[in-house]
N, C-alpha and C. Protein backbone atom coordinates (compact mmCIF):
# COMPACT_ATOMS: atom_id res chain seq x y z
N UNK A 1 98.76 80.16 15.73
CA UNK A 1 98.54 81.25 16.67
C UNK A 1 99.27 82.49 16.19
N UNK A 2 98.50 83.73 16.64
CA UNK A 2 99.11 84.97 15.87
C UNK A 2 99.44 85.51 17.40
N UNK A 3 100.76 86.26 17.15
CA UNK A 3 101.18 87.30 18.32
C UNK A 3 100.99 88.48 17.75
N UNK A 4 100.85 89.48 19.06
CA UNK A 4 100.60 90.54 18.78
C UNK A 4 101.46 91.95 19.31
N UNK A 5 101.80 92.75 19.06
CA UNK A 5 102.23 94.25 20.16
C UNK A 5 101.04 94.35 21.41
N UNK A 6 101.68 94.34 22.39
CA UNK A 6 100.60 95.09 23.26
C UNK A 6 99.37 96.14 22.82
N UNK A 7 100.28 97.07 22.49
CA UNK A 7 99.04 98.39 21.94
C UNK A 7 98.19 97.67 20.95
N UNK A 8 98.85 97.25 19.76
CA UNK A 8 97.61 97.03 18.65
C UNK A 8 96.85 95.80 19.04
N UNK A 9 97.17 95.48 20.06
CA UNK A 9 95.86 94.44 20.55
C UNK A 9 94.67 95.07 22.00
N UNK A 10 95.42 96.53 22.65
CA UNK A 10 94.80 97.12 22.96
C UNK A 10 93.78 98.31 22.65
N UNK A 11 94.15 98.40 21.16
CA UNK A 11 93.78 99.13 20.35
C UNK A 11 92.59 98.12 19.40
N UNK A 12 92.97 96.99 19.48
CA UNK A 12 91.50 96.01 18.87
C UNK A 12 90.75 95.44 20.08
N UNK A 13 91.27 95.55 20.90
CA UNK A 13 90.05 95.39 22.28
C UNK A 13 89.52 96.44 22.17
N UNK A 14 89.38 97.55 22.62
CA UNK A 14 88.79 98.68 21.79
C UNK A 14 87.82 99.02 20.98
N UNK A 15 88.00 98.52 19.67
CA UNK A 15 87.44 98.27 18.77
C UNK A 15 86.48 97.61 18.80
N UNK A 16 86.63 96.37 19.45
CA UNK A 16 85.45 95.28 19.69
C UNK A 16 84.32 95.91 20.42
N UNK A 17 84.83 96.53 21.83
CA UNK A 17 84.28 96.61 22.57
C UNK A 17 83.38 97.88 22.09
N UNK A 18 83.61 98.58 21.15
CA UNK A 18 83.12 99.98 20.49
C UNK A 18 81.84 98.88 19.69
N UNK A 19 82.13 98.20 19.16
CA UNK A 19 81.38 97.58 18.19
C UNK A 19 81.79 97.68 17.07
N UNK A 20 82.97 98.18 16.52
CA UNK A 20 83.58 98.30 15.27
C UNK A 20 84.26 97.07 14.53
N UNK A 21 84.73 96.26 15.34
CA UNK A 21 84.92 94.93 15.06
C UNK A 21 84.85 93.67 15.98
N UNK A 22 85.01 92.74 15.30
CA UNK A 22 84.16 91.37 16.37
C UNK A 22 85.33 91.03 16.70
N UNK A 23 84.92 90.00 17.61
CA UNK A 23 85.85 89.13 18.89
C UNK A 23 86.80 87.97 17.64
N UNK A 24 87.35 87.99 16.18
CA UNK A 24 88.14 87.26 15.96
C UNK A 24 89.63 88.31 15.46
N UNK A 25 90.47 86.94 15.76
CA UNK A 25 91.94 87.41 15.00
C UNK A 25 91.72 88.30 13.68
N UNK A 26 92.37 89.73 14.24
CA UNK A 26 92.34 90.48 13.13
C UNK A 26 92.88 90.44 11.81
N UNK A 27 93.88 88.79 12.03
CA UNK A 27 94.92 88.71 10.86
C UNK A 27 93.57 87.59 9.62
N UNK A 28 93.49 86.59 10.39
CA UNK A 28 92.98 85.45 9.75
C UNK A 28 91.31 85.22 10.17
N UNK A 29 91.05 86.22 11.39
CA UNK A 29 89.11 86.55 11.47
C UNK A 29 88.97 84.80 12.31
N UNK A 30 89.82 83.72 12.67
CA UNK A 30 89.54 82.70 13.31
C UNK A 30 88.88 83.55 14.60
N UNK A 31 88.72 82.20 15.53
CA UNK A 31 88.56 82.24 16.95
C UNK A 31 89.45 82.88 17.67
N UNK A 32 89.25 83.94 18.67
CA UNK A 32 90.65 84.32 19.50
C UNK A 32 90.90 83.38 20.29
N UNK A 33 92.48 82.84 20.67
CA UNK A 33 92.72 82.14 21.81
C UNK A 33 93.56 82.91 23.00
N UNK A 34 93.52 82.72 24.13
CA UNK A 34 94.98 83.10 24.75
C UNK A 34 95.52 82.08 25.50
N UNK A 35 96.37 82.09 25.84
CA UNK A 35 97.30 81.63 26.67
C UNK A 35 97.08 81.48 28.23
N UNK A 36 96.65 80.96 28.77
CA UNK A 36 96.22 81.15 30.23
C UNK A 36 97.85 81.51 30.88
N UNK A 37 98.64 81.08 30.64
CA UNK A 37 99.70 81.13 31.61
C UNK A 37 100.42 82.46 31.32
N UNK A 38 100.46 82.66 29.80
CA UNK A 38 100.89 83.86 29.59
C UNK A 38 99.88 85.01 30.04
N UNK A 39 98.90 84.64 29.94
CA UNK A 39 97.60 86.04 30.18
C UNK A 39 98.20 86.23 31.71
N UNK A 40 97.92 84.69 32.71
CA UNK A 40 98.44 85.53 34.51
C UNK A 40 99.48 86.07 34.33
N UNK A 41 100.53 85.87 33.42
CA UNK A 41 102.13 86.84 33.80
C UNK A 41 101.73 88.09 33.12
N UNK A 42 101.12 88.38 32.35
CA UNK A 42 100.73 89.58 31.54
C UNK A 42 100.21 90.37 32.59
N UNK A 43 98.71 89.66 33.60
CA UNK A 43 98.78 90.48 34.44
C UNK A 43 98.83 90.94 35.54
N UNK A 44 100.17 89.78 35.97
CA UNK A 44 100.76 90.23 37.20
C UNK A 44 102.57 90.94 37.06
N UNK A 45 102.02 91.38 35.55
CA UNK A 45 103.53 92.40 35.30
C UNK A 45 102.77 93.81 35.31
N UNK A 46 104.01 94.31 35.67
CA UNK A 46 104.18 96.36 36.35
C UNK A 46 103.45 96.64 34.60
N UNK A 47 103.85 96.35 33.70
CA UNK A 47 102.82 96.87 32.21
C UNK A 47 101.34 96.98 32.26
N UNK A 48 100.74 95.76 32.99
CA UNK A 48 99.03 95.77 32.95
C UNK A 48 98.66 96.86 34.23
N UNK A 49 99.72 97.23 34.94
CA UNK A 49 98.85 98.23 35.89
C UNK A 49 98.08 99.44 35.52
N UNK A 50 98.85 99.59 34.14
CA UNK A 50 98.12 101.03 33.89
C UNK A 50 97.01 100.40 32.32
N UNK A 51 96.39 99.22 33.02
CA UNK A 51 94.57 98.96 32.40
C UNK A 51 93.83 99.31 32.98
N UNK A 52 92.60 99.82 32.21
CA UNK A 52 91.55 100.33 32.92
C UNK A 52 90.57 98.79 34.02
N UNK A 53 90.44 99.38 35.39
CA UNK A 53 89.89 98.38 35.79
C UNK A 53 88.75 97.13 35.07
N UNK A 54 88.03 97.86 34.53
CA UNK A 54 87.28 97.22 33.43
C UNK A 54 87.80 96.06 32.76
N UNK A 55 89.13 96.57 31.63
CA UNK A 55 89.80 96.04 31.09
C UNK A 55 90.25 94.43 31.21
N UNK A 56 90.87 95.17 32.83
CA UNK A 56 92.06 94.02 34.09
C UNK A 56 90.77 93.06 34.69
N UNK A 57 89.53 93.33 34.59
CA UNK A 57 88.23 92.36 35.15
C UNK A 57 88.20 91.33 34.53
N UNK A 58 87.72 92.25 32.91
CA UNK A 58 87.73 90.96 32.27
C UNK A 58 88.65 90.42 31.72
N UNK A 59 89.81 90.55 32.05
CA UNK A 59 90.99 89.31 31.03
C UNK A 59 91.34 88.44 32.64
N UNK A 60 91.37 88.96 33.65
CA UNK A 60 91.29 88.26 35.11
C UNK A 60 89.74 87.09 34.57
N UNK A 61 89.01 87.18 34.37
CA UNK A 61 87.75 86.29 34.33
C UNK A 61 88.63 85.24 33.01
N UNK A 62 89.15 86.24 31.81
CA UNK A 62 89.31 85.14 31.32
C UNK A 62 90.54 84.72 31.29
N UNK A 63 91.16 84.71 32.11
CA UNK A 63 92.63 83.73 32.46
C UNK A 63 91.56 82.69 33.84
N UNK A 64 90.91 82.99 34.41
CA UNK A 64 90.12 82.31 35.21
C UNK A 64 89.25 81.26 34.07
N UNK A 65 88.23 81.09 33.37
CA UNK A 65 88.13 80.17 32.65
C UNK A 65 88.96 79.53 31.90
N UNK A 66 89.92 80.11 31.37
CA UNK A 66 91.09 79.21 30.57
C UNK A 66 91.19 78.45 31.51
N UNK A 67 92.16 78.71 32.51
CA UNK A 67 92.32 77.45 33.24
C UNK A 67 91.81 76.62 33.72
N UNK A 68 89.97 76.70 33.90
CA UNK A 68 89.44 75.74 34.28
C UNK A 68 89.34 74.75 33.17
N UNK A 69 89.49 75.64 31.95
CA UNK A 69 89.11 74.77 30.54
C UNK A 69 89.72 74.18 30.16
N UNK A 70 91.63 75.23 29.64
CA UNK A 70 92.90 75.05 28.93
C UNK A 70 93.90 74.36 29.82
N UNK A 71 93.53 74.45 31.29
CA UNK A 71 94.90 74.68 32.16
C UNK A 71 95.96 75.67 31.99
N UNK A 72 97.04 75.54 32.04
CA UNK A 72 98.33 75.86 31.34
C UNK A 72 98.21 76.55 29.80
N UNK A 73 97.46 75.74 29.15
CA UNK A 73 97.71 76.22 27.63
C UNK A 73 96.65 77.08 27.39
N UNK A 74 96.80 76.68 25.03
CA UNK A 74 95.74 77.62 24.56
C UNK A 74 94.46 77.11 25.10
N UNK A 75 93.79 78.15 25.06
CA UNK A 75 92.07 77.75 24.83
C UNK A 75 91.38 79.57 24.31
N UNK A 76 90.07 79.11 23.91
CA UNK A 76 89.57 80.16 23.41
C UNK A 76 88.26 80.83 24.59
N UNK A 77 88.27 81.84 24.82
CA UNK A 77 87.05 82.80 25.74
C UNK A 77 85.94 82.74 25.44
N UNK A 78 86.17 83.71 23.75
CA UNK A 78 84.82 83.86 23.45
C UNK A 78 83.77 82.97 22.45
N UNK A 79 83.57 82.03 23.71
CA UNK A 79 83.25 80.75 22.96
C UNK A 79 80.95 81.21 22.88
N UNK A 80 80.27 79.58 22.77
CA UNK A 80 79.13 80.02 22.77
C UNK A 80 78.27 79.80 23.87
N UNK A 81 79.04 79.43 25.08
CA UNK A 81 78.77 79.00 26.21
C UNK A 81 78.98 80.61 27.04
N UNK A 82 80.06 81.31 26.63
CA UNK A 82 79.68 82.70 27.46
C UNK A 82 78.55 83.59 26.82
N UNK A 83 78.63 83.42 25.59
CA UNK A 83 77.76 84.55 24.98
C UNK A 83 76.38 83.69 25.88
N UNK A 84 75.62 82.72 25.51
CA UNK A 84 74.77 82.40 26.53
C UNK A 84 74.63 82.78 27.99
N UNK A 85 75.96 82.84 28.42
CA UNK A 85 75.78 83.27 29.76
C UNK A 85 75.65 84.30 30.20
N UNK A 86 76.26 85.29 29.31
CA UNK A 86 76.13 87.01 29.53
C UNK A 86 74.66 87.61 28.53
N UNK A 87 74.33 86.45 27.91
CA UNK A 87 72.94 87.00 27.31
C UNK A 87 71.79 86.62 28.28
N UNK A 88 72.17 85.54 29.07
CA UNK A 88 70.82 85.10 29.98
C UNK A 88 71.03 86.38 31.13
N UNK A 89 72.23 87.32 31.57
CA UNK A 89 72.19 87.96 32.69
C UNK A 89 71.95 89.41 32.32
N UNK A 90 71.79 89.59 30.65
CA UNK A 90 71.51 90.95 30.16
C UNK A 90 69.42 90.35 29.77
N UNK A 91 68.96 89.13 29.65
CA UNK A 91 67.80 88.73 29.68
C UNK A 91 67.11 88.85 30.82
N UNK A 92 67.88 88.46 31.63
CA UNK A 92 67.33 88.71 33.28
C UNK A 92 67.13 90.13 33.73
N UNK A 93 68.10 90.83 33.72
CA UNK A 93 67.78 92.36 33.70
C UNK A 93 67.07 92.89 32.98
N UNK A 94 66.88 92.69 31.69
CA UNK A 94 65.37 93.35 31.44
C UNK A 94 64.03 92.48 31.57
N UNK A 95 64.06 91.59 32.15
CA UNK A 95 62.71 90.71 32.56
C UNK A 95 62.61 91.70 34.30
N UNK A 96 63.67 91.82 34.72
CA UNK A 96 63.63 92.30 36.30
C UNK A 96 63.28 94.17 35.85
N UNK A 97 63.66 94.57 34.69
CA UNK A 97 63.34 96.35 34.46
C UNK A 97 61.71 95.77 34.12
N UNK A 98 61.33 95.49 32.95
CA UNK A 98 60.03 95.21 32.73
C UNK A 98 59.19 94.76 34.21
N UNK A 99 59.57 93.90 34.87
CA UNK A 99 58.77 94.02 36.10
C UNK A 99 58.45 95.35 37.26
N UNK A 100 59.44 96.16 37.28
CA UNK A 100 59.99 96.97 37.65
C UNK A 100 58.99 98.25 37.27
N UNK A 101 59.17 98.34 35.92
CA UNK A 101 58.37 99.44 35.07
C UNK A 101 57.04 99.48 35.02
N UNK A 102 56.48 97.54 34.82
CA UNK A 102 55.11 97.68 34.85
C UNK A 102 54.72 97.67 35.69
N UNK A 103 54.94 97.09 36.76
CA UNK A 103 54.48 97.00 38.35
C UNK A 103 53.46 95.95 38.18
N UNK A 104 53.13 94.77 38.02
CA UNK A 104 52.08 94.10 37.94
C UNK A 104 51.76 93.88 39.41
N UNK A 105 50.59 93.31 39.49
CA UNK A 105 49.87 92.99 41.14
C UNK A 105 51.18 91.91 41.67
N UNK A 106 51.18 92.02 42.92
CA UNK A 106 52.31 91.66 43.47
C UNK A 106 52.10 89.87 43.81
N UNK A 107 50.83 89.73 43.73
CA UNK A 107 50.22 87.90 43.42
C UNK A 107 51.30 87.24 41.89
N UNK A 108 51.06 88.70 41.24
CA UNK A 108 51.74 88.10 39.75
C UNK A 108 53.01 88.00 39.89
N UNK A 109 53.50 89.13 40.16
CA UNK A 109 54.63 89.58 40.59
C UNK A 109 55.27 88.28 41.05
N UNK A 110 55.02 87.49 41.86
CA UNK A 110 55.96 86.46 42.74
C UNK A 110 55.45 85.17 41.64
N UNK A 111 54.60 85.03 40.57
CA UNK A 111 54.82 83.95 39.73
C UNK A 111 55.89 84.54 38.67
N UNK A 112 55.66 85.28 38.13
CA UNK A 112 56.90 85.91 37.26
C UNK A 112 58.43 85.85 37.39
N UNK A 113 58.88 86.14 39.00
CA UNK A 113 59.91 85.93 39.24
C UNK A 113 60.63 84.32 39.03
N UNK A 114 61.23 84.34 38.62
CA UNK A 114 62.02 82.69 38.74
C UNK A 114 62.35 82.43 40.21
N UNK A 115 62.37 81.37 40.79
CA UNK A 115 62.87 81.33 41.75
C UNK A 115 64.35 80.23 41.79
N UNK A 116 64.47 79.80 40.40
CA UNK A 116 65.43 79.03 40.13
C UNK A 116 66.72 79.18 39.14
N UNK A 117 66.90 80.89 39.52
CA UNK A 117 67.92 81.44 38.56
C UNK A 117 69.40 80.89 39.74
N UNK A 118 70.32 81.22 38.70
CA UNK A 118 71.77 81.27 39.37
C UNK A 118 71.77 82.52 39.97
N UNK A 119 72.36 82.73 41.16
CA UNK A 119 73.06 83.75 41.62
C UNK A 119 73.22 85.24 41.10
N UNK A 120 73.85 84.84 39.76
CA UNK A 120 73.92 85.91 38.92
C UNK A 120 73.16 86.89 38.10
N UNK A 121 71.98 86.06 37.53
CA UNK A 121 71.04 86.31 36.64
C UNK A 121 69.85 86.71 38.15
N UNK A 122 69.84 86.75 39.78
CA UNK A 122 69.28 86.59 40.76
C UNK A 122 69.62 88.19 40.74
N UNK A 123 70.65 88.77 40.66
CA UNK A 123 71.20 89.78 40.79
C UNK A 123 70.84 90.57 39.90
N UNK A 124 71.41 90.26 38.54
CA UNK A 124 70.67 91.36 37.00
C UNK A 124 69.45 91.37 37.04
N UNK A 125 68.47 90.36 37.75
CA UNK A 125 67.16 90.51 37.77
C UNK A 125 66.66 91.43 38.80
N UNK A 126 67.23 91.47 39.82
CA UNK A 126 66.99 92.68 40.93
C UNK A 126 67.13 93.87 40.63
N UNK A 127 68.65 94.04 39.93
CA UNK A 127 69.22 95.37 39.69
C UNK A 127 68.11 95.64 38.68
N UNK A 128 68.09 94.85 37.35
CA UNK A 128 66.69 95.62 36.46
C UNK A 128 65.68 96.09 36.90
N UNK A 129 64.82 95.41 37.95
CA UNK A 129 63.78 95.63 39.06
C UNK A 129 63.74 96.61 39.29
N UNK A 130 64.77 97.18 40.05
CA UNK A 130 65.39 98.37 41.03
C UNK A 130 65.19 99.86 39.52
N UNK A 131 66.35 99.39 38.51
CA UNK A 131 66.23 100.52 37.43
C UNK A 131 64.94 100.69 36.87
N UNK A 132 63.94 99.72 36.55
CA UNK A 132 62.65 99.81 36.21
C UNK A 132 61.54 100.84 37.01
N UNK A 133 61.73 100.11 38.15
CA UNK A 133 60.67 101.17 39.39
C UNK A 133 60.77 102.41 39.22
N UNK A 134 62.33 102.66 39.26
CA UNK A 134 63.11 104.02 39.47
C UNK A 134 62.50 104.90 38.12
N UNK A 135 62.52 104.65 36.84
CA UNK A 135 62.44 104.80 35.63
C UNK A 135 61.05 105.09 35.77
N UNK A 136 59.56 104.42 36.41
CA UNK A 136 58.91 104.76 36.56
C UNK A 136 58.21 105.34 37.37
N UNK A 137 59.34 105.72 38.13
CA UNK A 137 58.81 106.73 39.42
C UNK A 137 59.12 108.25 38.63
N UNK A 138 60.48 108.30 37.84
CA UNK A 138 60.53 109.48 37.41
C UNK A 138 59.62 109.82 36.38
N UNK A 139 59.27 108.93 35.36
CA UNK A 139 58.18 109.42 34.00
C UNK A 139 56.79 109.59 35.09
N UNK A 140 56.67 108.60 36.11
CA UNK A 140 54.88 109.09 36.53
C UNK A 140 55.19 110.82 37.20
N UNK A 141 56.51 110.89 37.65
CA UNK A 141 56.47 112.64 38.01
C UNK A 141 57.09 113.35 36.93
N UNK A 142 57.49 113.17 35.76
CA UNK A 142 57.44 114.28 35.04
C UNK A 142 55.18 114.11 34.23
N UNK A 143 55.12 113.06 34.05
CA UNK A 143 53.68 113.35 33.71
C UNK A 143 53.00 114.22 34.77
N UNK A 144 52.63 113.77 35.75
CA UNK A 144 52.37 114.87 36.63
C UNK A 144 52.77 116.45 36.56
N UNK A 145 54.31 116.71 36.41
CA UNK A 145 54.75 118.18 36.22
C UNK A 145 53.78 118.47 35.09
N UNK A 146 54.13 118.12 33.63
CA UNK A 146 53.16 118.15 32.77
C UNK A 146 51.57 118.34 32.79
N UNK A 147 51.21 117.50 33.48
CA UNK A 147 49.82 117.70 33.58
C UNK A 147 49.04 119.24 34.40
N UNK A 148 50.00 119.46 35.42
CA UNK A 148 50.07 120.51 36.48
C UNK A 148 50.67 121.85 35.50
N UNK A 149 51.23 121.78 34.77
CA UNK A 149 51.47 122.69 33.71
C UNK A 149 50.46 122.97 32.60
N UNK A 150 50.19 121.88 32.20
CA UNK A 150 49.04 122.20 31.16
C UNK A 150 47.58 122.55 32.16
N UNK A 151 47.42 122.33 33.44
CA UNK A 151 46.11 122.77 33.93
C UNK A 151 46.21 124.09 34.37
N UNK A 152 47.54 124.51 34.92
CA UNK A 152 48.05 126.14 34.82
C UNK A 152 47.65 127.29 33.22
N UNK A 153 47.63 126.52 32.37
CA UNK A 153 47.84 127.17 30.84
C UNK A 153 45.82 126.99 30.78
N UNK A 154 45.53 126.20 31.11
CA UNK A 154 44.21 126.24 30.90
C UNK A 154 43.28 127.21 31.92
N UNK A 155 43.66 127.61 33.22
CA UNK A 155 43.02 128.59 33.88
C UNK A 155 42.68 130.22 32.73
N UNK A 156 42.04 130.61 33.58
CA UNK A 156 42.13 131.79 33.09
C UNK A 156 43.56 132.75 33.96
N UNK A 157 43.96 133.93 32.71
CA UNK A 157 45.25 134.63 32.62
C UNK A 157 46.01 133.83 33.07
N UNK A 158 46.27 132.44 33.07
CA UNK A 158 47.38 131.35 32.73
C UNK A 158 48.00 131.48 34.18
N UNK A 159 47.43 131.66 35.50
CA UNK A 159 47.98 132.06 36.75
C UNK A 159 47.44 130.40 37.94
N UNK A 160 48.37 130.22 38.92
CA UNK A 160 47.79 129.38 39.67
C UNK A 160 46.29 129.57 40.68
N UNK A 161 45.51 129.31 40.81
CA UNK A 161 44.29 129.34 41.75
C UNK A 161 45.10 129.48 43.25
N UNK A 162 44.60 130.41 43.77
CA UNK A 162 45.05 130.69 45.13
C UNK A 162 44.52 129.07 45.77
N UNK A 163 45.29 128.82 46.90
CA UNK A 163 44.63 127.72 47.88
C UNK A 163 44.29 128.06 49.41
């Protein structure tokens, strides 16, 4: 196990999260592990208050799986059981935007939906839904502005028709 300074491991969370480098030990590129017991004192000390909520979410989630996994000790987060799980709830949200965007007949509509997602992926699939519609409520009214613009340019002396 490698220890680290606070900063230069807040400074490679960072990094990761930029996409500049991946989720292993920056010394030896293994698996990261932490400490479940050390991660809760980490952040229930006066130092982690000033993390960005973001930050304090997810190391709270993962001192929460360590211990269901590690207990007390090491164990590792970013295993291939989360990446599955945060890829099925970034899959679900764009299956729920694509529904969203295309609008299919609403007969289809209710076979499409799963009705046997978790909770979670129940949710990214809504919220996509929700951003999809939205997404195509605004492009069908800028086409419209557009179209109402180009039929302005096509009158004669480029003026609106009285009504």
């Amino acid at each position: 196990h490698h220890y680290f300074h606070r900063g230069c491991m807040q400074q490679w969370i960072e990094q990761c999260r930029a996409g500049t480098a991946g989720a292993t030990c920056p010394i030896c590129r293994g698996a990261v592990q932490f400490h479940a017991q050390r991660l809760e004192q980490f952040l229930e000390d006066a130092d982690s208050a000033s993390l960005p909520d973001e930050d304090r979410t997810f190391l709270m989630q993962c001192a929460e799986r360590l211990r269901r996994g590690a207990g007390d000790g090491w164990g590792e987060v970013f295993t291939l059981e989360n990446a599955k799980r945060w890829g099925g709830i970034a899959a679900a949200g764009g299956w729920g935007f694509t529904l969203g965007f295309a609008q299919p007949p609403l007969y289809l509509q209710d076979q499409l939906v799963s009705r046997t997602l978790s909770w979670e992926h129940t949710v990214a699939q809504g919220v996509g839904y929700i951003v999809g519609a939205l997404a195509r409520i605004f492009f069908e009214h800028r086409k419209e502005e557009q179209r109402r613009q180009d039929e302005r340019k096509r009158r004669p002396g480029g003026r609106e028709s009285p009504r």
